[in-house]
C-alpha atoms as a PDB file:
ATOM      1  CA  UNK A   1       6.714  -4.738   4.649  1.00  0.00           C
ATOM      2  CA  UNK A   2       9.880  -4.426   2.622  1.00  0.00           C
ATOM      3  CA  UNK A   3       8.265  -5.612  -0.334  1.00  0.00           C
ATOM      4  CA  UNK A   4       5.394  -2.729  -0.043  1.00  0.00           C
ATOM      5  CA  UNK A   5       8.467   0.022   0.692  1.00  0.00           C
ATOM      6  CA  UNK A   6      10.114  -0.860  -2.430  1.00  0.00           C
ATOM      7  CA  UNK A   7       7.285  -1.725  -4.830  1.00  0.00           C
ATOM      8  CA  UNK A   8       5.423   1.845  -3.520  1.00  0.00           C
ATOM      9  CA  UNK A   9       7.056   5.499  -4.443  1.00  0.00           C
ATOM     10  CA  UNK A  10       3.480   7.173  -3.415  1.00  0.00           C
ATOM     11  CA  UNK A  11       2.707   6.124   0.541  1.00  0.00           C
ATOM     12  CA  UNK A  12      -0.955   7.731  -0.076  1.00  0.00           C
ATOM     13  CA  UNK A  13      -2.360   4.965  -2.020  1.00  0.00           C
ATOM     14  CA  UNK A  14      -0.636   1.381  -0.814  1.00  0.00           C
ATOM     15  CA  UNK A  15      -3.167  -0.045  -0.203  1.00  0.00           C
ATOM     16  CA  UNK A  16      -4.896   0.084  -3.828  1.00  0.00           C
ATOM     17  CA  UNK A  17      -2.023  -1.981  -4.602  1.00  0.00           C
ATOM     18  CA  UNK A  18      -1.565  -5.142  -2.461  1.00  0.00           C
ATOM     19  CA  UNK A  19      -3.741  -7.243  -4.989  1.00  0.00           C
ATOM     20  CA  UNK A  20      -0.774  -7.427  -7.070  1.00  0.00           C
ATOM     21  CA  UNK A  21       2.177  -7.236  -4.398  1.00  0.00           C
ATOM     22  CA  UNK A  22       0.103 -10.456  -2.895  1.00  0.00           C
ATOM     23  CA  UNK A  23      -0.273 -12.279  -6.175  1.00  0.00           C
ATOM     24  CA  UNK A  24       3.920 -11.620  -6.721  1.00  0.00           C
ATOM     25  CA  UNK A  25       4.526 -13.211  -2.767  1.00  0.00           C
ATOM     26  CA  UNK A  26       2.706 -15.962  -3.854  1.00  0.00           C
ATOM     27  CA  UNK A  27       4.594 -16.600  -6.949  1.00  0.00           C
ATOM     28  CA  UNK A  28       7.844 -16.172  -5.560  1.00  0.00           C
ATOM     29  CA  UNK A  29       9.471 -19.315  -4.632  1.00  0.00           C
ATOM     30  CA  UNK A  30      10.831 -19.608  -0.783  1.00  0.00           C
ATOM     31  CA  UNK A  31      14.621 -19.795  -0.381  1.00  0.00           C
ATOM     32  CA  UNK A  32      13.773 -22.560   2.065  1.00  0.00           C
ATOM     33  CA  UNK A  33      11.769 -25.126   0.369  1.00  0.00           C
ATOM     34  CA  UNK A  34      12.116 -23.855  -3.501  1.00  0.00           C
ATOM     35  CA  UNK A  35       8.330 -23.848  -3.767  1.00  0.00           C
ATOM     36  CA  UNK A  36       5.897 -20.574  -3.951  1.00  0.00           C
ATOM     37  CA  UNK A  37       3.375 -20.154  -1.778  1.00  0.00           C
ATOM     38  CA  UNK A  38       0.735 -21.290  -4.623  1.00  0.00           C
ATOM     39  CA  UNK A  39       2.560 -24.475  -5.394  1.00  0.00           C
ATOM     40  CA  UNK A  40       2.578 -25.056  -1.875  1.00  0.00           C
ATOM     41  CA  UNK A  41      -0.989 -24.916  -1.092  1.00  0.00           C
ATOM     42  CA  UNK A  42      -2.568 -25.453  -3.984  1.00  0.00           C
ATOM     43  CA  UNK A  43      -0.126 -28.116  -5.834  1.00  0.00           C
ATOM     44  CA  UNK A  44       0.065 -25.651  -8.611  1.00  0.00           C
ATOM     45  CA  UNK A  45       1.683 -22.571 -10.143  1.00  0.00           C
ATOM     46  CA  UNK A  46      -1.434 -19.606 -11.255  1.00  0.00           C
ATOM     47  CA  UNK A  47      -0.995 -17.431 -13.909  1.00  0.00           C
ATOM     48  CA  UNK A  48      -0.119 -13.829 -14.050  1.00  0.00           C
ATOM     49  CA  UNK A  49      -0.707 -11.870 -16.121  1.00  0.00           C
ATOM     50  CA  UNK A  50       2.402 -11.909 -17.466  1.00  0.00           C
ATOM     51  CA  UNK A  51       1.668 -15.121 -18.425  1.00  0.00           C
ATOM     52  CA  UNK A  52      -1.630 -14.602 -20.119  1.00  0.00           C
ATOM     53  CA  UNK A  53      -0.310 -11.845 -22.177  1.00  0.00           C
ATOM     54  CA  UNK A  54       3.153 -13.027 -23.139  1.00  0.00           C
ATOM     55  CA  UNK A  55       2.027 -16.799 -23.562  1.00  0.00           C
ATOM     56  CA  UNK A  56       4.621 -19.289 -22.101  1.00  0.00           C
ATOM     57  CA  UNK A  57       6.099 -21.896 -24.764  1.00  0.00           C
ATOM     58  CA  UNK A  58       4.287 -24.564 -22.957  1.00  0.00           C
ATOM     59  CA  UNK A  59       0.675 -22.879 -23.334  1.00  0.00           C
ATOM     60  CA  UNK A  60       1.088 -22.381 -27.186  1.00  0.00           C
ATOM     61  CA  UNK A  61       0.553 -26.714 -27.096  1.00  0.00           C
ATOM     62  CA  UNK A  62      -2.690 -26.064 -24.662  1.00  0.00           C
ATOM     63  CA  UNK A  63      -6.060 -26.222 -26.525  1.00  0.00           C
ATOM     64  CA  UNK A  64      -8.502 -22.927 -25.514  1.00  0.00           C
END
């Protein structure tokens, strides 16, 4: 819930939201095991849409 508090300003409307305050949790590596929730279950990072816009240096080498 501290992630919602301090991502939201606006209490009315959280919960249009939580799409994209769950895809950052997943992305965000544990302190524990230095793996995100993605990596852990599915054995591999997703993109966000960070990612998509901004390119990575490793997806410039990628074919479309």
């Amino acid at each position: 819930m501290r992630m919602v508090r301090a991502y939201l300003v606006d209490e009315e409307d959280w919960d249009l939201h939580l799409c994209c305050l769950a895809g950052a949790y997943r992305a965000t590596p544990c302190k524990s095991t230095s793996l995100s929730p993605n990596m852990m279950v599915m054995g591999r990072e997703i993109r966000q849409p960070a990612d998509v816009m901004f390119r990575h240096v490793k997806d410039t080498h990628e074919s479309d």
